[in-house]
Protein backbone atom coordinates (compact mmCIF):
# COMPACT_ATOMS: atom_id res chain seq x y z
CA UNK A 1 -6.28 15.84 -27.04
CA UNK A 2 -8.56 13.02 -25.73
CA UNK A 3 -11.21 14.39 -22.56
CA UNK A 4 -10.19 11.66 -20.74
CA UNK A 5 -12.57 11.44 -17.58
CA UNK A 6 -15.26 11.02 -20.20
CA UNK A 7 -14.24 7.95 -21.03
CA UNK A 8 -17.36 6.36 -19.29
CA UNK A 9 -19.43 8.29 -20.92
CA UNK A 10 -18.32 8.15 -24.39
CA UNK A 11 -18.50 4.23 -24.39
CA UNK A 12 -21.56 4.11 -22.68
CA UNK A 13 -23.19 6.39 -25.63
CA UNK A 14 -21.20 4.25 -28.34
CA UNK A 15 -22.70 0.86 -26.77
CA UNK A 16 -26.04 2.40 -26.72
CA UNK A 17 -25.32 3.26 -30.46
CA UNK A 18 -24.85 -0.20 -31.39
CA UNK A 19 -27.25 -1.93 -29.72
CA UNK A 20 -29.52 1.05 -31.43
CA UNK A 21 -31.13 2.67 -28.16
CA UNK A 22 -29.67 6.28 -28.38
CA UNK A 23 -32.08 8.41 -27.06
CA UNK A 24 -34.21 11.42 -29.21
CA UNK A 25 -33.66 14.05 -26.58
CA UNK A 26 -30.70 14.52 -24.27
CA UNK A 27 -29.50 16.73 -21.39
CA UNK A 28 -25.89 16.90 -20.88
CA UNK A 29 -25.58 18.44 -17.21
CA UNK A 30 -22.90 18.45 -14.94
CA UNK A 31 -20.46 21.61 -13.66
CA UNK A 32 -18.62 24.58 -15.85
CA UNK A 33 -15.48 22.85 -17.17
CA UNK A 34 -15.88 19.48 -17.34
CA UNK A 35 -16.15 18.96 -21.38
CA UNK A 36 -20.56 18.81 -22.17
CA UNK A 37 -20.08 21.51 -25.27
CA UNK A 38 -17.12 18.63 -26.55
CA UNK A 39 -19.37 16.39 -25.90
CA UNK A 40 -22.21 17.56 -27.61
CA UNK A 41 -20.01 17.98 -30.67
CA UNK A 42 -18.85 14.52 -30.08
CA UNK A 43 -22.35 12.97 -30.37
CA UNK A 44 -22.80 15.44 -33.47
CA UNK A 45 -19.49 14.32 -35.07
CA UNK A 46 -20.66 10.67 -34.90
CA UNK A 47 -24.09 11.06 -35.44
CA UNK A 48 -23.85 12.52 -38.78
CA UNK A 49 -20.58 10.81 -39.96
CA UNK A 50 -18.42 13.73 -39.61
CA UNK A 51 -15.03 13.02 -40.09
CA UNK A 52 -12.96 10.64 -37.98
CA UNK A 53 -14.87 8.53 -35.67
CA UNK A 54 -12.81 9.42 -32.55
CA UNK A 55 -13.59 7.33 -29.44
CA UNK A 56 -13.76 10.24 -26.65
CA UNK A 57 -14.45 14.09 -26.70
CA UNK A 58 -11.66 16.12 -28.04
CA UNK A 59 -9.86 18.94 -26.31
CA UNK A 60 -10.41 21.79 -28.11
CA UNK A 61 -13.24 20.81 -29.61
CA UNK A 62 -13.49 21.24 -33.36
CA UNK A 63 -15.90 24.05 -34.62
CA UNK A 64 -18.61 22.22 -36.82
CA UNK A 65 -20.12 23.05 -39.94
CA UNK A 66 -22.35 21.17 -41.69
CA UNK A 67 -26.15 20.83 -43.30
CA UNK A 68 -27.99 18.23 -40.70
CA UNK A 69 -26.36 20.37 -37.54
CA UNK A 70 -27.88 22.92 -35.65
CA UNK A 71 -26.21 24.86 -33.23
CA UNK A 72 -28.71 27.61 -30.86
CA UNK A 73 -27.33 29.80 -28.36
CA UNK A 74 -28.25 33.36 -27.09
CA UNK A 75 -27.40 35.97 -29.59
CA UNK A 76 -24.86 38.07 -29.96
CA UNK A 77 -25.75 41.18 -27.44
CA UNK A 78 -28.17 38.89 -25.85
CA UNK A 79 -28.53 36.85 -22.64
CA UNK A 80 -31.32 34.36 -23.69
CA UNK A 81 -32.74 32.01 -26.61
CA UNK A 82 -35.61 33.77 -27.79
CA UNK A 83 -38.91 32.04 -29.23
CA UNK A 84 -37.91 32.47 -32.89
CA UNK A 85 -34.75 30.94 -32.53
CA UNK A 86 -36.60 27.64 -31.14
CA UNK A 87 -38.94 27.97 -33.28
CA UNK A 88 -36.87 28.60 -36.77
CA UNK A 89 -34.98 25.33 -35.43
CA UNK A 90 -38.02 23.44 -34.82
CA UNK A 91 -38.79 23.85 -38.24
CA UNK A 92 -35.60 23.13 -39.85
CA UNK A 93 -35.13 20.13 -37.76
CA UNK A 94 -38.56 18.94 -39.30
CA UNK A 95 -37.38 19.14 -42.86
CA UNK A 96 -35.46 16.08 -44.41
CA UNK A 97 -31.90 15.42 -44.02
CA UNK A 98 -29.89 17.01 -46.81
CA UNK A 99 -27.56 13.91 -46.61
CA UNK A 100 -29.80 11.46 -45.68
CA UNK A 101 -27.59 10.45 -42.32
CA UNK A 102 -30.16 12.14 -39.48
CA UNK A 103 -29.90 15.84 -37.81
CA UNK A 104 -28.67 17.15 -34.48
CA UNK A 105 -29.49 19.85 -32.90
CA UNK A 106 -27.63 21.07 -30.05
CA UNK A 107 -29.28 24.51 -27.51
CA UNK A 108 -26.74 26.05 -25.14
CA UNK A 109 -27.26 27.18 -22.57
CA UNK A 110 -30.93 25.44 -22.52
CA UNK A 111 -31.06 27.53 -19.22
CA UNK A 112 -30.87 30.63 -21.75
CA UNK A 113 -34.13 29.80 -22.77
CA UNK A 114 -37.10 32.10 -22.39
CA UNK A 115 -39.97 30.62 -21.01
CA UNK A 116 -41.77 30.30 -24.14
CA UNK A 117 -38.89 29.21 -25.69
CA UNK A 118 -38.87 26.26 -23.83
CA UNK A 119 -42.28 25.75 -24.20
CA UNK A 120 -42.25 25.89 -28.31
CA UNK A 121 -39.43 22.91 -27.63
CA UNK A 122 -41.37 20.49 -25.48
CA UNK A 123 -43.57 18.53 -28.52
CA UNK A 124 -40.13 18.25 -30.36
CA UNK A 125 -38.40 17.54 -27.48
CA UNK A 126 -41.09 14.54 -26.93
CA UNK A 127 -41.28 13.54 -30.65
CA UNK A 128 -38.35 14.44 -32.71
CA UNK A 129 -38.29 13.76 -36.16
CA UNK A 130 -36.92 11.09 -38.14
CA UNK A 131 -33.32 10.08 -36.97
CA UNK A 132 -32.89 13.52 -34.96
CA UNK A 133 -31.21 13.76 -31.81
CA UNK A 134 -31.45 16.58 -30.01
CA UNK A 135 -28.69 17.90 -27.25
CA UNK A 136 -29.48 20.35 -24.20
CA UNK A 137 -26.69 21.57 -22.65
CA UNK A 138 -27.12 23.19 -18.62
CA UNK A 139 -24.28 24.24 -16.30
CA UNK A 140 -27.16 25.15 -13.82
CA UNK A 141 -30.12 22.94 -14.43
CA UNK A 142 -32.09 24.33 -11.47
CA UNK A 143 -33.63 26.99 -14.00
CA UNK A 144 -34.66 24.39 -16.26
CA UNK A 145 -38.93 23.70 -16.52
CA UNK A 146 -39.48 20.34 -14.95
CA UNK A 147 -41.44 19.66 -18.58
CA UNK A 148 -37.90 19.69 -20.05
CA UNK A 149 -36.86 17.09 -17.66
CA UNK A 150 -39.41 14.86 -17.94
CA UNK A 151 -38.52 14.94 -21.83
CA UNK A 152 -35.13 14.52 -21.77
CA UNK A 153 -32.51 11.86 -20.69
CA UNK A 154 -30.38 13.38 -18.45
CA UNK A 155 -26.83 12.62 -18.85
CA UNK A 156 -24.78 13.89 -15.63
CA UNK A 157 -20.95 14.67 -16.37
CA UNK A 158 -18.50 14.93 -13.65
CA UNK A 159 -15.09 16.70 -12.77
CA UNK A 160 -12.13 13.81 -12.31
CA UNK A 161 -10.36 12.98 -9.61
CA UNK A 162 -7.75 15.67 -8.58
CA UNK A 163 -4.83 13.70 -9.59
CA UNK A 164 -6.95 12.53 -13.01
CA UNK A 165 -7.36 16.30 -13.62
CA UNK A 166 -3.48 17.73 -12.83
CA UNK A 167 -2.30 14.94 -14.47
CA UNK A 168 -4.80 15.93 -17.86
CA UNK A 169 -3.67 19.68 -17.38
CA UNK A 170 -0.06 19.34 -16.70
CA UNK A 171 0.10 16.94 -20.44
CA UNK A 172 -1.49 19.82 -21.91
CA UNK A 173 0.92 22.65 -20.27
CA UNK A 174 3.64 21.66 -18.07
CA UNK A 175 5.15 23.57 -15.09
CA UNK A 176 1.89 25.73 -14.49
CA UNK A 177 0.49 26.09 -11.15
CA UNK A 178 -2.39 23.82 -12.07
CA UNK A 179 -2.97 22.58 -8.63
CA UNK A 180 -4.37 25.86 -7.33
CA UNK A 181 -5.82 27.00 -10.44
CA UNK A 182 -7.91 23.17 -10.46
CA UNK A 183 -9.00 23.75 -6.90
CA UNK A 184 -10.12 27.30 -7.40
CA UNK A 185 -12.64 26.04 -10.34
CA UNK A 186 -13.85 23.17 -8.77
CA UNK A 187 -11.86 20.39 -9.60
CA UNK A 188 -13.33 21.05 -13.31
CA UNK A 189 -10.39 21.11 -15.55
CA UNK A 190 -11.76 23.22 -18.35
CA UNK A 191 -12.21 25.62 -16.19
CA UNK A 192 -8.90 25.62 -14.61
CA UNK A 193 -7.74 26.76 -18.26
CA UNK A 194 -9.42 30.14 -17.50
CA UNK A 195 -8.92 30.56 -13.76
CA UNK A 196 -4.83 30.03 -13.97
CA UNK A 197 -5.02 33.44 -15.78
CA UNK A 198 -6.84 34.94 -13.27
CA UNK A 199 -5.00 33.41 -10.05
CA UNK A 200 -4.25 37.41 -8.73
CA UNK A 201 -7.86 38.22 -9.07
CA UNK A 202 -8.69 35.19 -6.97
CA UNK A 203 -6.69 36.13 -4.40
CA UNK A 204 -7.70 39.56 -4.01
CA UNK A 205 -11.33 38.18 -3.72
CA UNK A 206 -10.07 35.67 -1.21
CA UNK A 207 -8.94 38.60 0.86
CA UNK A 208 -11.54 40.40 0.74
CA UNK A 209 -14.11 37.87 1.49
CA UNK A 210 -12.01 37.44 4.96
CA UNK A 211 -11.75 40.71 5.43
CA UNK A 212 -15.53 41.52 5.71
CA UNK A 213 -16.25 38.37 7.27
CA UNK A 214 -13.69 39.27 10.29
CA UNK A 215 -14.76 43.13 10.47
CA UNK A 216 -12.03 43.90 8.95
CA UNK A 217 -13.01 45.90 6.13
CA UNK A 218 -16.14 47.06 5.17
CA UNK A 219 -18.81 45.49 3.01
CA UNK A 220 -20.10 48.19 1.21
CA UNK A 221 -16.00 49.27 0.24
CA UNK A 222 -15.51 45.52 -1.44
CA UNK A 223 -18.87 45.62 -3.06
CA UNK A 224 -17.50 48.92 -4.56
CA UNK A 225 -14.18 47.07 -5.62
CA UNK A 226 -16.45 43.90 -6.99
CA UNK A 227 -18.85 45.35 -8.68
CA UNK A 228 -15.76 46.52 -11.66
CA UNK A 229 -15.62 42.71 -12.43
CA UNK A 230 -17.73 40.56 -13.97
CA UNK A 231 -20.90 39.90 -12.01
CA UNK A 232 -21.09 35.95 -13.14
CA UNK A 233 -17.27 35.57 -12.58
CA UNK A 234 -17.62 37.04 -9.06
CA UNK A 235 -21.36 35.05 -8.27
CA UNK A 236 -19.74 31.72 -9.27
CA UNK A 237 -16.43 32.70 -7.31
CA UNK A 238 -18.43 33.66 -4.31
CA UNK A 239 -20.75 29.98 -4.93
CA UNK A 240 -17.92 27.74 -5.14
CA UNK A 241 -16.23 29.11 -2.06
CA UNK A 242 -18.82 28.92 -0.18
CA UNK A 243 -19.30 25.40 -1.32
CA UNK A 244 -15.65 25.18 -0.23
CA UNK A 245 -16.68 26.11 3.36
CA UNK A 246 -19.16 23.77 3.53
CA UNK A 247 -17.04 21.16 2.98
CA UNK A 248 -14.38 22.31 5.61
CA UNK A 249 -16.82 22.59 7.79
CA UNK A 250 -17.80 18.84 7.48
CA UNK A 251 -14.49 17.35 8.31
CA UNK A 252 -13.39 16.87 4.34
CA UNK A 253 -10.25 17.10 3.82
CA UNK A 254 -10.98 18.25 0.27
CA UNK A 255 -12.16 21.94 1.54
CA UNK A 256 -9.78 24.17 0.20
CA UNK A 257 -9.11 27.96 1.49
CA UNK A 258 -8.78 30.47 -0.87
CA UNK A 259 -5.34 32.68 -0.18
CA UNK A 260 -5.96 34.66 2.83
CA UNK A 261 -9.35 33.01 4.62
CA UNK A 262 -9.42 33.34 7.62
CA UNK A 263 -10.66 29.87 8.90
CA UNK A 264 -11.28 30.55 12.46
CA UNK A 265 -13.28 33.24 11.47
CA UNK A 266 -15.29 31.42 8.51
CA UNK A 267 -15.72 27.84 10.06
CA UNK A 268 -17.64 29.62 12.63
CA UNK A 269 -20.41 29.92 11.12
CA UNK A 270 -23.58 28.04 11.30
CA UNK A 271 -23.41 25.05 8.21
CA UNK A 272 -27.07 25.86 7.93
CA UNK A 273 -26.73 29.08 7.03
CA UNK A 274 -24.01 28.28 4.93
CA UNK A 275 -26.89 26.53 2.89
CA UNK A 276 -28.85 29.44 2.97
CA UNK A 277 -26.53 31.94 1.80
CA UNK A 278 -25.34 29.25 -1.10
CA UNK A 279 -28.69 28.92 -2.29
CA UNK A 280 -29.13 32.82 -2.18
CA UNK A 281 -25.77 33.09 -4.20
CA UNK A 282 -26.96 30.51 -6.88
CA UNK A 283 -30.76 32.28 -7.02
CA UNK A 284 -28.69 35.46 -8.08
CA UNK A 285 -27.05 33.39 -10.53
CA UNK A 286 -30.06 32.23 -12.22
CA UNK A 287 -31.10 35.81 -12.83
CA UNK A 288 -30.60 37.39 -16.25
CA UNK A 289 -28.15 40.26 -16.58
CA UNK A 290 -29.68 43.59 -16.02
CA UNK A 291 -32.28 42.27 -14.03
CA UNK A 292 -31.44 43.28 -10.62
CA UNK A 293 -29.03 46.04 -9.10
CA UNK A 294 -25.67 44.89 -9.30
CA UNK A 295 -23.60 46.71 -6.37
CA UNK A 296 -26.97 46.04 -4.16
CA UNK A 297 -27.05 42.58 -4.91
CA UNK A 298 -23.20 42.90 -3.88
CA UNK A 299 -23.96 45.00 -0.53
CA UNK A 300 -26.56 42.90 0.75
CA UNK A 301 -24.30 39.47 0.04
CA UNK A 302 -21.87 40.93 2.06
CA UNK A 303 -23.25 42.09 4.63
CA UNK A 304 -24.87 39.24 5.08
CA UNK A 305 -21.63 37.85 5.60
CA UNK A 306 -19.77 40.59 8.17
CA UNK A 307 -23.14 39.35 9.92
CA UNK A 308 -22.13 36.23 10.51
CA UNK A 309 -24.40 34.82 8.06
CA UNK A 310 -26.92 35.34 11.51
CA UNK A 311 -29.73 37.06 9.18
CA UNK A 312 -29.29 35.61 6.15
CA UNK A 313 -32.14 33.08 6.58
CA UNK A 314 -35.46 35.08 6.63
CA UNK A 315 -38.45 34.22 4.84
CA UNK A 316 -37.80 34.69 1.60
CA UNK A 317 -40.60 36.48 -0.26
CA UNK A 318 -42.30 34.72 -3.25
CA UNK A 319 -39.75 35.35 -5.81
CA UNK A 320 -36.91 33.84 -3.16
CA UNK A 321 -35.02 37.11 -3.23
CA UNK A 322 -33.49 39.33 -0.94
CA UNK A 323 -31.43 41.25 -3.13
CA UNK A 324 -34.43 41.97 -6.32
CA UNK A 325 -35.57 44.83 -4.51
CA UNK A 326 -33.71 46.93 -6.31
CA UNK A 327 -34.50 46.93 -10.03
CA UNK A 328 -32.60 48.64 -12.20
């Protein structure tokens, strides 16, 4: 099924194709859910000659096998691309193509990436080899090394319009309760595909996150009851919310309420400290796993919040973190 809001995109990279200026080194950035891992394989696909020459990204995306394609991402058991994984792919990448077409290489997450991982990638990154293209993929490019920037082209892919993206889901399964589900990721249709299973969960976190914010319940109880899901689906719930209330609070009509809020209580709170508290929620993000405390992290996020989001704005210490204290 064709990706269709990457319609733009796709010709843009097939007139760049033709007129032979593709670029050597790309970044494909944008949100979780809006198609960059089909449309790495995309660029792959055509690139090497594999198969039909479709014209946009395909939903699902085909696995690919083949000689001149490289695929790097963290391990199984692991949360980041280690320095020998760059490294073995710098050196296959350097080796001729087996079918004389060119080579891709595609690293996801490239915010996986040790720091010396990146750093073995920077001279390729500048001067690939031959007809090699190489594709970084980043949900959350903030992590990146600004050398990996200033090596790259970045390519920024968006979400659709709402209607573009229930229209796209509703073709692919009709009669589900995509609207919600779409809203809840971000307008990111992908990602609706995942959160329309978990519309229950939602809610409960929805009521909960009203709860402590009006005193109603306490924080350390839901940081208890969050801390038995997954940490990254409960960071990027808490994130996009937030982002949510942002956006209510500045007269869009796009801000969405999760089931429950409480928006007499929320929208009372300062926008600047809604900032704040974002940024702290996207810092904890950008943390590997097992490198903080987990139901701290949780505590001190909410209480931040049954606060009033009054304290949440202190000066950071070097690291930017509130909630590291506690290493586990």
């Amino acid at each position: 099924m064709d990706i269709s809001w990457l319609k733009q995109f796709a010709q843009s990279w097939i007139d760049r194709a033709e007129h032979g200026r593709l670029p050597h080194a790309v970044l494909l950035a944008g949100p979780a859910g809006v198609g960059k891992r089909a449309a790495a394989g995309w660029i792959a696909e055509r690139h090497l000659k594999i198969g039909p020459q479709v014209e946009l990204p395909q939903f699902p995306p085909a696995t690919l096998q083949h000689a001149d394609l490289r695929w790097i991402s963290p391990a199984e058991d692991k949360q980041t691309i280690s320095i020998d994984q760059i490294r073995t792919l710098v050196s296959e990448i350097s080796l001729t193509s087996y079918e004389g077409v060119g080579k891709v290489a595609v690293v996801e997450p490239a915010n996986a990436m040790t720091v010396n991982a990146a750093n073995s990638l920077l001279k390729t990154l500048e001067e690939p080899p031959g007809n090699a293209i190489l594709i970084l993929i980043a949900d959350r490019v903030g992590s990146l090394p600004a050398t990996i920037f200033s090596r790259c082209q970045r390519i920024e892919l968006l979400a659709p319009s709402e209607a573009e993206g229930l229209a796209w889901l509703e073709s692919l399964r009709p009669g589900t309760q995509w609207a919600e589900a779409l809203k809840l990721a971000g307008y990111a249709p992908l990602a609706a595909l995942q959160a329309v299973e978990q519309l229950d969960t939602h809610a409960a976190l929805s009521r909960d996150f009203a709860a402590v914010a009006s005193a109603r319940e306490s924080a350390i109880d839901v940081a208890a009851r969050w801390n038995r899901l997954e940490i990254d689906f409960v960071l990027l719930w808490l994130a996009r919310q937030v982002q949510q209330l942002i956006i209510s609070q500045s007269g869009s009509p796009t801000g969405v309420f999760g089931p429950g809020m409480d928006k007499s209580v929320l929208t009372r709170m300062d926008t600047r400290n809604l900032f704040c508290y974002l940024d702290t929620v996207n810092r904890l993000r950008g943390q590997q796993s097992g490198s903080f405390n987990v139901q701290l992290a949780l505590e001190g996020l909410l209480l931040d919040l049954a606060d009033g989001l009054s304290n949440c704005c202190p000066s950071l210490p070097e690291d930017g973190m509130r909630f590291m204290r506690a290493k586990r």
